[in-house]
N, C-alpha and C. Protein backbone atom coordinates (compact mmCIF):
# COMPACT_ATOMS: atom_id res chain seq x y z
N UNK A 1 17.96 -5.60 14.55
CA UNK A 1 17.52 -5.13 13.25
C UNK A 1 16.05 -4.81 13.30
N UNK A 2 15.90 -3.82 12.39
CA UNK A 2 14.29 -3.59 12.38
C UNK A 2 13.96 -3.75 10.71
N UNK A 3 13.02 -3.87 10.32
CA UNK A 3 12.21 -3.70 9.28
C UNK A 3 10.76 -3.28 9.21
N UNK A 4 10.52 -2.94 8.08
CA UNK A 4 9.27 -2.21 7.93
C UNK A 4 9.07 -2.52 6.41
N UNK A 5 7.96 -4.06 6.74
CA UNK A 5 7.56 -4.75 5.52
C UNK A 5 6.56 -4.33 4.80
N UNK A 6 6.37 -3.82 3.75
CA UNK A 6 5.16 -3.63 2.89
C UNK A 6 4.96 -4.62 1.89
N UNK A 7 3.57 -4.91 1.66
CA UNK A 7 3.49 -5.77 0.53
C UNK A 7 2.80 -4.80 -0.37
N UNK A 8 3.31 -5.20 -1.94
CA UNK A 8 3.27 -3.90 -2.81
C UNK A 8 2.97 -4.50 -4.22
N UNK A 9 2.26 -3.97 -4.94
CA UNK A 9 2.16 -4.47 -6.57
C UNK A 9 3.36 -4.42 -7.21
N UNK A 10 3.86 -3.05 -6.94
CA UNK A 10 5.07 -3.11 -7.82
C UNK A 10 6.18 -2.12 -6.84
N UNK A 11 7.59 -2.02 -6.93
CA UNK A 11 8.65 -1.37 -6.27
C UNK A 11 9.31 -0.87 -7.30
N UNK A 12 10.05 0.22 -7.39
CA UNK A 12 11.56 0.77 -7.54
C UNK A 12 12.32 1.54 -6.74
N UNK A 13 13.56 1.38 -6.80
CA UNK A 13 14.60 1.88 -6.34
C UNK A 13 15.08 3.17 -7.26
N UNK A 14 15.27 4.30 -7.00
CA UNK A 14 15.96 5.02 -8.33
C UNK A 14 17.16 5.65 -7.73
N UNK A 15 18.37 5.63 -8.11
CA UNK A 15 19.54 6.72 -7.46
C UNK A 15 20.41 7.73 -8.19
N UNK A 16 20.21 8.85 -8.75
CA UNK A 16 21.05 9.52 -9.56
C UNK A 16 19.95 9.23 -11.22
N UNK A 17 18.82 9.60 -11.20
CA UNK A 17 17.89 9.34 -12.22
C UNK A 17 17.76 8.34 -12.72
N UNK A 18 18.63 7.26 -12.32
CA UNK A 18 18.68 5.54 -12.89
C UNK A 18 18.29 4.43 -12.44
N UNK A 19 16.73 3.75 -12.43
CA UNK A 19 16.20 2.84 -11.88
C UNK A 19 17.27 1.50 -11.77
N UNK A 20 17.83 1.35 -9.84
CA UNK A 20 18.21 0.44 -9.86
C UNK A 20 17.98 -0.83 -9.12
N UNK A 21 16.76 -1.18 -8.85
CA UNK A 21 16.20 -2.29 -8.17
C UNK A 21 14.72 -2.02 -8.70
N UNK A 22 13.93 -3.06 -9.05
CA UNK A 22 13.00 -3.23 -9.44
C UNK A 22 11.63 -4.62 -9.13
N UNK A 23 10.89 -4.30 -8.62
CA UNK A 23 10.08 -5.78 -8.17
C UNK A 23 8.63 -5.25 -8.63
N UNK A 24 8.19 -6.28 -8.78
CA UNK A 24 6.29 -6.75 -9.60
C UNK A 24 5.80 -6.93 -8.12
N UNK A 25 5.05 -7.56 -7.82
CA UNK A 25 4.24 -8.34 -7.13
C UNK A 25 5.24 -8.63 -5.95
N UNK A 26 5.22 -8.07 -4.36
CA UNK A 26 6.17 -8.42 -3.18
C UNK A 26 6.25 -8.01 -2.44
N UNK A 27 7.32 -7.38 -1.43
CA UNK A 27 7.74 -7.07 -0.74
C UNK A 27 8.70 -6.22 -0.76
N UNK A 28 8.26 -5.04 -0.30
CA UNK A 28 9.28 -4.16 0.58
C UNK A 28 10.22 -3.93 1.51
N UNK A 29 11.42 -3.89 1.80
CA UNK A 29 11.71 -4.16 3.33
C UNK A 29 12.86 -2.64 3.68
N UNK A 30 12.17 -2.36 4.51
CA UNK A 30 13.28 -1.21 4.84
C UNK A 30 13.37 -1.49 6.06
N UNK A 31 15.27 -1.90 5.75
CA UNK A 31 16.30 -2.61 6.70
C UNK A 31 16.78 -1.66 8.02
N UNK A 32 16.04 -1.30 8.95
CA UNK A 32 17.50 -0.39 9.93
C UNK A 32 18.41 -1.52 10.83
N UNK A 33 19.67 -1.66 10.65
CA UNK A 33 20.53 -1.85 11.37
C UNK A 33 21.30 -1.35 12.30
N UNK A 34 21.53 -1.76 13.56
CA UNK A 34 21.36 -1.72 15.27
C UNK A 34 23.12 -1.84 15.56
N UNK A 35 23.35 -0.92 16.04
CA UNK A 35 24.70 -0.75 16.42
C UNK A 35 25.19 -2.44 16.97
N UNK A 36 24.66 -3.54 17.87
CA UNK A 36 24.89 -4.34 18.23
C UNK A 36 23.74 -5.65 17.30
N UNK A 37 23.50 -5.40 16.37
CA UNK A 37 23.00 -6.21 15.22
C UNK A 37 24.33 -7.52 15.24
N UNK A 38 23.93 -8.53 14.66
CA UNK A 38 24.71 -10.07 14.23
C UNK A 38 24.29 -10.30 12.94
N UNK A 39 24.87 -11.41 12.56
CA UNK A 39 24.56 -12.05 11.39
C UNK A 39 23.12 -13.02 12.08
N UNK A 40 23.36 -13.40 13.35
CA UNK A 40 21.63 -14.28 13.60
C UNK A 40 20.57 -13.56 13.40
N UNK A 41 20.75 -12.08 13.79
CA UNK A 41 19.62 -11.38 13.92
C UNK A 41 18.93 -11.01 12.14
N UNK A 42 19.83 -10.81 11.15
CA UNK A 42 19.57 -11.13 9.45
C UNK A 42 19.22 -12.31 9.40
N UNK A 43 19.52 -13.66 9.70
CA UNK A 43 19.30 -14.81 9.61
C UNK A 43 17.52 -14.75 9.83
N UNK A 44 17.22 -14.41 11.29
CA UNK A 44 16.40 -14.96 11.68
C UNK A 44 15.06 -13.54 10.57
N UNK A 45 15.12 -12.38 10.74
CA UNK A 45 14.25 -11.86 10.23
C UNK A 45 14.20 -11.61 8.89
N UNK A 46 15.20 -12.55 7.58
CA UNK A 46 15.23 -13.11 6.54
C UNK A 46 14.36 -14.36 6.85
N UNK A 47 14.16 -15.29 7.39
CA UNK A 47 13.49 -16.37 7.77
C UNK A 47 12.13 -16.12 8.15
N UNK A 48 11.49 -14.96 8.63
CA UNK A 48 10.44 -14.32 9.64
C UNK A 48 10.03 -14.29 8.40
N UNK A 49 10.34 -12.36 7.52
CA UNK A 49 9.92 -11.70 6.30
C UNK A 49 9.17 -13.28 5.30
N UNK A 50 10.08 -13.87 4.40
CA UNK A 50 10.12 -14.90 3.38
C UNK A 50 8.91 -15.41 4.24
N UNK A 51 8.38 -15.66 5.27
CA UNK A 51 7.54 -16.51 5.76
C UNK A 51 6.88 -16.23 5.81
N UNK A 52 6.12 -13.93 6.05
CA UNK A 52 5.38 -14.02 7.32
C UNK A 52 3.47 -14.53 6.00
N UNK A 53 3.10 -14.45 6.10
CA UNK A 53 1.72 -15.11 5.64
C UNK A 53 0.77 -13.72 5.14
N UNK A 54 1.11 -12.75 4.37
CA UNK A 54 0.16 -11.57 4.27
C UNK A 54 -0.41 -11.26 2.57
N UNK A 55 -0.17 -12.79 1.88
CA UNK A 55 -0.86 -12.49 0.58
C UNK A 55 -2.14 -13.41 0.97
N UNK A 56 -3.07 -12.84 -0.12
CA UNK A 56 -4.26 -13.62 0.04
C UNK A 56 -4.14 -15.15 -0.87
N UNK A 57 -5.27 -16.02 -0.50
CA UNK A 57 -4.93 -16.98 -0.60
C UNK A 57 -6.66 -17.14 -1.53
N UNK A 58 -6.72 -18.50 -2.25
CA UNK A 58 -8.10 -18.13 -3.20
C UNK A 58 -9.47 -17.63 -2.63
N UNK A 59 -9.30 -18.03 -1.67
CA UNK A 59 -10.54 -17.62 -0.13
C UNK A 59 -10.56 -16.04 0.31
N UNK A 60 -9.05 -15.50 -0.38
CA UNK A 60 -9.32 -13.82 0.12
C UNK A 60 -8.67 -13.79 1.59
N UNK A 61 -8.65 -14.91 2.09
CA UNK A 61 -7.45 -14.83 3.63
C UNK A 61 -6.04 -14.62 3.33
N UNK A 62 -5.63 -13.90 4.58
CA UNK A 62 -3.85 -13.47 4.31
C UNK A 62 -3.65 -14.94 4.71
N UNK A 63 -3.26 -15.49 3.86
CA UNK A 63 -2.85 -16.60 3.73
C UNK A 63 -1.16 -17.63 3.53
N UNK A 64 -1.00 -16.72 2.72
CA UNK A 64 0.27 -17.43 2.30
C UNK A 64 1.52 -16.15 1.64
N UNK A 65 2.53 -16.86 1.71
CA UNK A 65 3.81 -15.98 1.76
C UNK A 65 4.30 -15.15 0.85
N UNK A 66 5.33 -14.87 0.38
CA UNK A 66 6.05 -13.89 -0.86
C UNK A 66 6.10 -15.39 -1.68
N UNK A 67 7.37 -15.92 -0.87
CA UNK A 67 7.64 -17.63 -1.60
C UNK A 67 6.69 -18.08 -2.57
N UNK A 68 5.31 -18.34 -1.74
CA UNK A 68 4.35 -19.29 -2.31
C UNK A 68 3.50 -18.40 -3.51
N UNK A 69 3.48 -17.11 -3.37
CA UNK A 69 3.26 -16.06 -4.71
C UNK A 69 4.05 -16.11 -5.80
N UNK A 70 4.94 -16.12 -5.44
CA UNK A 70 6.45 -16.18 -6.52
C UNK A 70 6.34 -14.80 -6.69
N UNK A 71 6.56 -14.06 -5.40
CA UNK A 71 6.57 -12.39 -5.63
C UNK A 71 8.47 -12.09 -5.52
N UNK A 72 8.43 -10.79 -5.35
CA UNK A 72 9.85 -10.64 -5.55
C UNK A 72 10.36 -9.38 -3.97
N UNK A 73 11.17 -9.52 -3.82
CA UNK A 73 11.25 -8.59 -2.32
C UNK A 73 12.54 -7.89 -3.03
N UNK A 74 12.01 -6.45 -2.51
CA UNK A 74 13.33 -5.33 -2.38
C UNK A 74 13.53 -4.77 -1.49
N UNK A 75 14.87 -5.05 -1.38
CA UNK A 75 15.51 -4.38 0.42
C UNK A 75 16.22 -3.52 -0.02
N UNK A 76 16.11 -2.56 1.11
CA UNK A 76 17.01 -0.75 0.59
C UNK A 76 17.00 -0.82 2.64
N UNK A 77 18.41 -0.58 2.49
CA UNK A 77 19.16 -0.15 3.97
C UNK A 77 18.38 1.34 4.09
N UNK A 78 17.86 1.81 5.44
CA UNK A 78 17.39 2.76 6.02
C UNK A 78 17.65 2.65 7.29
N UNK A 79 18.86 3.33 7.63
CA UNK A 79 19.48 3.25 9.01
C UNK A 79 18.67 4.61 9.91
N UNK A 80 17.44 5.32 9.14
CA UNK A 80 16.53 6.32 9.97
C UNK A 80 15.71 5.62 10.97
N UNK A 81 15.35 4.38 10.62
CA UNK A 81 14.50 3.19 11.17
C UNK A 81 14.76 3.26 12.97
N UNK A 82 16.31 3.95 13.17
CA UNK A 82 16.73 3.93 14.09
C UNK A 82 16.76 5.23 14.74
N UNK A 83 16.24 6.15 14.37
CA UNK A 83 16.19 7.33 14.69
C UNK A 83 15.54 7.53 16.30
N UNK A 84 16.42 8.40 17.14
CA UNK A 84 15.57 8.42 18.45
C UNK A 84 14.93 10.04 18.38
N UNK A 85 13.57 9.69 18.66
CA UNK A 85 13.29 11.51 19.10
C UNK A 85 12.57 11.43 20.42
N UNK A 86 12.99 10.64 21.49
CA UNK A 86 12.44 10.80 22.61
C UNK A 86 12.48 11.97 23.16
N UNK A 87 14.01 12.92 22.62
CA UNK A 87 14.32 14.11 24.08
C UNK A 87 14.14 15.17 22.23
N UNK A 88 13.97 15.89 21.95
CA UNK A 88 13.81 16.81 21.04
C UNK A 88 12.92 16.74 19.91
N UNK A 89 12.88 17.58 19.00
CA UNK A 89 12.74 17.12 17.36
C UNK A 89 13.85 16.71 16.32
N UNK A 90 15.34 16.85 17.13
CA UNK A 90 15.73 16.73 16.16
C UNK A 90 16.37 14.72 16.17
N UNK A 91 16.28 13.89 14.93
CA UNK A 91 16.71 12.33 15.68
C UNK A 91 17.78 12.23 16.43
N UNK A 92 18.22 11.55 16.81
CA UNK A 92 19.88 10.79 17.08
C UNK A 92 19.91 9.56 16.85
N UNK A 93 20.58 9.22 16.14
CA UNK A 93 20.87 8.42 15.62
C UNK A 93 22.44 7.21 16.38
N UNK A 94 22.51 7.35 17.86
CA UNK A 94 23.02 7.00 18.53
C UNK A 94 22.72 5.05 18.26
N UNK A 95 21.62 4.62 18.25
CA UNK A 95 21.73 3.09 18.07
C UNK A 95 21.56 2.60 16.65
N UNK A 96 22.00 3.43 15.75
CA UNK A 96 22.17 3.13 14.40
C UNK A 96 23.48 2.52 14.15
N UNK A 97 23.58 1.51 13.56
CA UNK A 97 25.08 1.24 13.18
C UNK A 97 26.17 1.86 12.63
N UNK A 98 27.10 2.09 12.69
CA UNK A 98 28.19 3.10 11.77
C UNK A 98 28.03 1.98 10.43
N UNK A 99 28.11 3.31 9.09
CA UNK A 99 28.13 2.19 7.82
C UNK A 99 29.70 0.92 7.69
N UNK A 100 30.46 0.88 8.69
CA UNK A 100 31.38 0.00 8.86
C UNK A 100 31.08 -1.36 8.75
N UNK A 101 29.54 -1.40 10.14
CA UNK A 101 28.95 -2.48 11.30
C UNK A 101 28.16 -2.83 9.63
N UNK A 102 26.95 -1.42 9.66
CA UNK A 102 26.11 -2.10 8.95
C UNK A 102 25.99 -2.42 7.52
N UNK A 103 26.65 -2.27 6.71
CA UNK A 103 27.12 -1.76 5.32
C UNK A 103 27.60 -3.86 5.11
N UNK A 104 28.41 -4.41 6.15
CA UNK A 104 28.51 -5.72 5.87
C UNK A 104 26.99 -6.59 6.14
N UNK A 105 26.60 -6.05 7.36
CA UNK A 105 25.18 -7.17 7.37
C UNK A 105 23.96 -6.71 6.86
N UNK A 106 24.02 -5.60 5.79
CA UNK A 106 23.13 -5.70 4.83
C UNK A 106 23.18 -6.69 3.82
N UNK A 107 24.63 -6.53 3.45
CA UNK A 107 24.73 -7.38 2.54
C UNK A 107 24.83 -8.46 2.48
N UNK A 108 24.92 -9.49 3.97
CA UNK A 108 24.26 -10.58 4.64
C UNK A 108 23.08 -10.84 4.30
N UNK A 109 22.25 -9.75 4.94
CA UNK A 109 20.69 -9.83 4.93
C UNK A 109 20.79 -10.20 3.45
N UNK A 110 20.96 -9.40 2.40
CA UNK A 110 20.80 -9.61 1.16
C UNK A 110 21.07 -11.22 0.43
N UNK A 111 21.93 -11.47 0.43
CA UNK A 111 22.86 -12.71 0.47
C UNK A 111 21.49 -13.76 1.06
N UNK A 112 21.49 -13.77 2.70
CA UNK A 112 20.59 -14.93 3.26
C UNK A 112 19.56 -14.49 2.17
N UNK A 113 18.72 -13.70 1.76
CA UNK A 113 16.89 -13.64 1.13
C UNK A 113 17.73 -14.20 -0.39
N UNK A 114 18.96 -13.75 -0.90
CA UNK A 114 19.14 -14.65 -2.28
C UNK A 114 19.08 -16.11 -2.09
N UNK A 115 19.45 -16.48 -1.10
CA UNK A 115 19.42 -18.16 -0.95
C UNK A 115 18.16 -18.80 -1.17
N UNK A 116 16.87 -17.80 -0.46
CA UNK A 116 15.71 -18.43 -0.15
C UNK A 116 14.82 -17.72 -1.19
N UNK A 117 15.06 -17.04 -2.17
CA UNK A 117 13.95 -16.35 -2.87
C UNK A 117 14.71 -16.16 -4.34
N UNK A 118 14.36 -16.30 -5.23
CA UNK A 118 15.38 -16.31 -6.89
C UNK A 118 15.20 -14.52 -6.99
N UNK A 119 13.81 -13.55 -6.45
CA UNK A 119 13.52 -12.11 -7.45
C UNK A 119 13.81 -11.67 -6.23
N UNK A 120 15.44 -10.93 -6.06
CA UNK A 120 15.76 -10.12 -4.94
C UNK A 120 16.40 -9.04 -5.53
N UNK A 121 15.76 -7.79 -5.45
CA UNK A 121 16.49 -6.27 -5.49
C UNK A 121 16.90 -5.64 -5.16
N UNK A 122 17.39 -4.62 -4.67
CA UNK A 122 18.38 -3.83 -3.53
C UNK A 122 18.30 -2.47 -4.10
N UNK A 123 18.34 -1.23 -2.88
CA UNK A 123 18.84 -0.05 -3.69
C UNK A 123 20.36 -0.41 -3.74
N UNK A 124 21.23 1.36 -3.12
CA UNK A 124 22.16 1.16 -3.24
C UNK A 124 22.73 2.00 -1.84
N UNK A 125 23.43 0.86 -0.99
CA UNK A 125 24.01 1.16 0.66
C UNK A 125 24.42 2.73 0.91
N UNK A 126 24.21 4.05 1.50
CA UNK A 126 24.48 4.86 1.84
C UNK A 126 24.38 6.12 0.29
N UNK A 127 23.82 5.49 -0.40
CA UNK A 127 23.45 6.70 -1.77
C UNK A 127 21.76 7.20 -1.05
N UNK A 128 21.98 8.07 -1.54
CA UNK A 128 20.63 9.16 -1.45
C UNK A 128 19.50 8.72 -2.58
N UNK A 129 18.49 7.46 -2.24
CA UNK A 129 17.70 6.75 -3.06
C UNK A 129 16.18 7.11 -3.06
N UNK A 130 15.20 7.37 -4.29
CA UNK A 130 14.10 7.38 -4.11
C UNK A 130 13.34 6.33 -4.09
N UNK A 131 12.45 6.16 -3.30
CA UNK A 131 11.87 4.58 -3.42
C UNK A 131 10.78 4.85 -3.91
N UNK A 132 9.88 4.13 -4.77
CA UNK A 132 8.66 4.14 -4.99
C UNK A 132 7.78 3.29 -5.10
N UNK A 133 7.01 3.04 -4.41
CA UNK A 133 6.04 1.50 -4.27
C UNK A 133 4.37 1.82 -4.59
N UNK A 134 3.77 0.38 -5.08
CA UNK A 134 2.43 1.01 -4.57
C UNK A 134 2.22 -0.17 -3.39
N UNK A 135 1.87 0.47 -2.13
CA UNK A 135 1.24 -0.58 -1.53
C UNK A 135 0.10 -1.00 -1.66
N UNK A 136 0.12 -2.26 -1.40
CA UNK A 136 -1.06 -3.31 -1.67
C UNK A 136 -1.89 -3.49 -0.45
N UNK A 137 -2.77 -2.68 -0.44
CA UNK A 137 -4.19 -3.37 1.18
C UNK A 137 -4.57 -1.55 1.80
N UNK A 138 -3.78 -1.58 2.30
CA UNK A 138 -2.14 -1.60 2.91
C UNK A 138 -1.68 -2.22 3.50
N UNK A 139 -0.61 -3.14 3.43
CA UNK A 139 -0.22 -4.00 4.32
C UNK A 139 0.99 -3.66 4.69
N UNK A 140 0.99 -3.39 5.80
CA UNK A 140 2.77 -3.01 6.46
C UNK A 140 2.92 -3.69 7.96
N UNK A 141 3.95 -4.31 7.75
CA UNK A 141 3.68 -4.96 9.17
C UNK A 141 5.42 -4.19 9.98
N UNK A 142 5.78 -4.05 10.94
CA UNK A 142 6.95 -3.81 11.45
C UNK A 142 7.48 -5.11 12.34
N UNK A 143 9.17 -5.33 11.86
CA UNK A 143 9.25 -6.42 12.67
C UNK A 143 10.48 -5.98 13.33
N UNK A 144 11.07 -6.79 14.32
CA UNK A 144 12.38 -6.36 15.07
C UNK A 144 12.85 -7.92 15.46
N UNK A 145 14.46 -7.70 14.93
CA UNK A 145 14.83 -9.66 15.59
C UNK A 145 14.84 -9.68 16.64
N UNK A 146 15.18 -8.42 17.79
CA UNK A 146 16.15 -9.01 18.98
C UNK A 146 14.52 -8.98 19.96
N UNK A 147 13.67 -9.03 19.89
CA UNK A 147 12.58 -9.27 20.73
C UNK A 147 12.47 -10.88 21.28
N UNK A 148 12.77 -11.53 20.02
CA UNK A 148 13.09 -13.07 20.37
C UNK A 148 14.31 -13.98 21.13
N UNK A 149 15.44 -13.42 21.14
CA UNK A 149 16.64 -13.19 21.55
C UNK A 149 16.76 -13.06 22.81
C-alpha cells in the first residue's frame, strides 16, 4: 500500500455535486492499493498514519499526532498512486489492484482508522471524486507498508 499524507485545516470529498466526506483540522490520505496488498499491510500503515508526529506541539515542534489534536482524517482510494511511467507517458497501471482485491481492503483500511480515531471520512470507492483540501505547512509526507515487511 502507498499513501500520500497531508496534514490540512480543512478537507472535502465531493462526488456528483454532493459533499460527501468532510474533515476540520487532519489528515489526508490518498490510499493506492498494490495488486499483492494484505490486510497487515492496512493494519500496519493505519498504525504508522494515526501516529506519525507532524502537528505542532506548544513549542511550534512537529510534535504530536492527528490522535493527540483530536483532528479528523479522510481517506479517498486513489489506485493512480500506482501508476508506472517508467517506459512512456502514458501510466500502467499493472501493480494496481483490480477493484475486486482493492475495493475490500479499503474498506479494511477504513474500518482499522474507525477503531483508532472517532472523525473518519471517506470519498466514495471507484466514483469520479473531487477532493479539496487546504494544506497546512505544507506537510505531505509519503508512506509505503511493504518497505518494512
Amino acid at each position: 500500500m502507498r499513501a500520500v499524507v497531508q496534514r490540512v485545516t480543512r478537507a472535502s470529498v465531493t462526488v456528483d455535486g454532493e459533499i460527501i466526506g468532510a474533515i476540520g483540522n487532519g489528515l489526508v490520505v490518498l490510499l493506492g492499493i498494490a495488486r499483492d496488498d494484505a490486510e497487515k499491510d492496512a493494519e500496519y500503515l493505519v498504525e504508522k498514519i494515526l501516529a506519525l508526529r507532524i502537528f505542532d506541539d506548544e513549542s511550534g515542534r512537529m510534535n504530536r499526532s492527528v490522535t493527540d489534536v483530536y483532528g479528523g482524517v479522510l481517506i479517498v482510494s486513489q489506485f493512480t498512486l500506482y501508476g508506472d511511467v517508467r517506459r512512456g507517458l502514458r501510466p500502467s497501471w499493472i501493480n494496481a489492484a483490480p477493484p475486486e482485491i482493492a475495493e475490500p481492503l479499503y474498506e479494511y483500511f477504513v474500518q482499522q482508522a474507525r477503531t483508532l480515531i472517532t472523525q473518519v471520512a471517506t470519498g466514495s470507492f471507484r466514483a469520479m471524486m473531487q477532493v479539496e483540501l487546504v494544506n497546512d505547512g505544507p506537510v505531505t509526507i509519503l508512506l509505503e507498508s511493504r518497505k518494512l515487511f
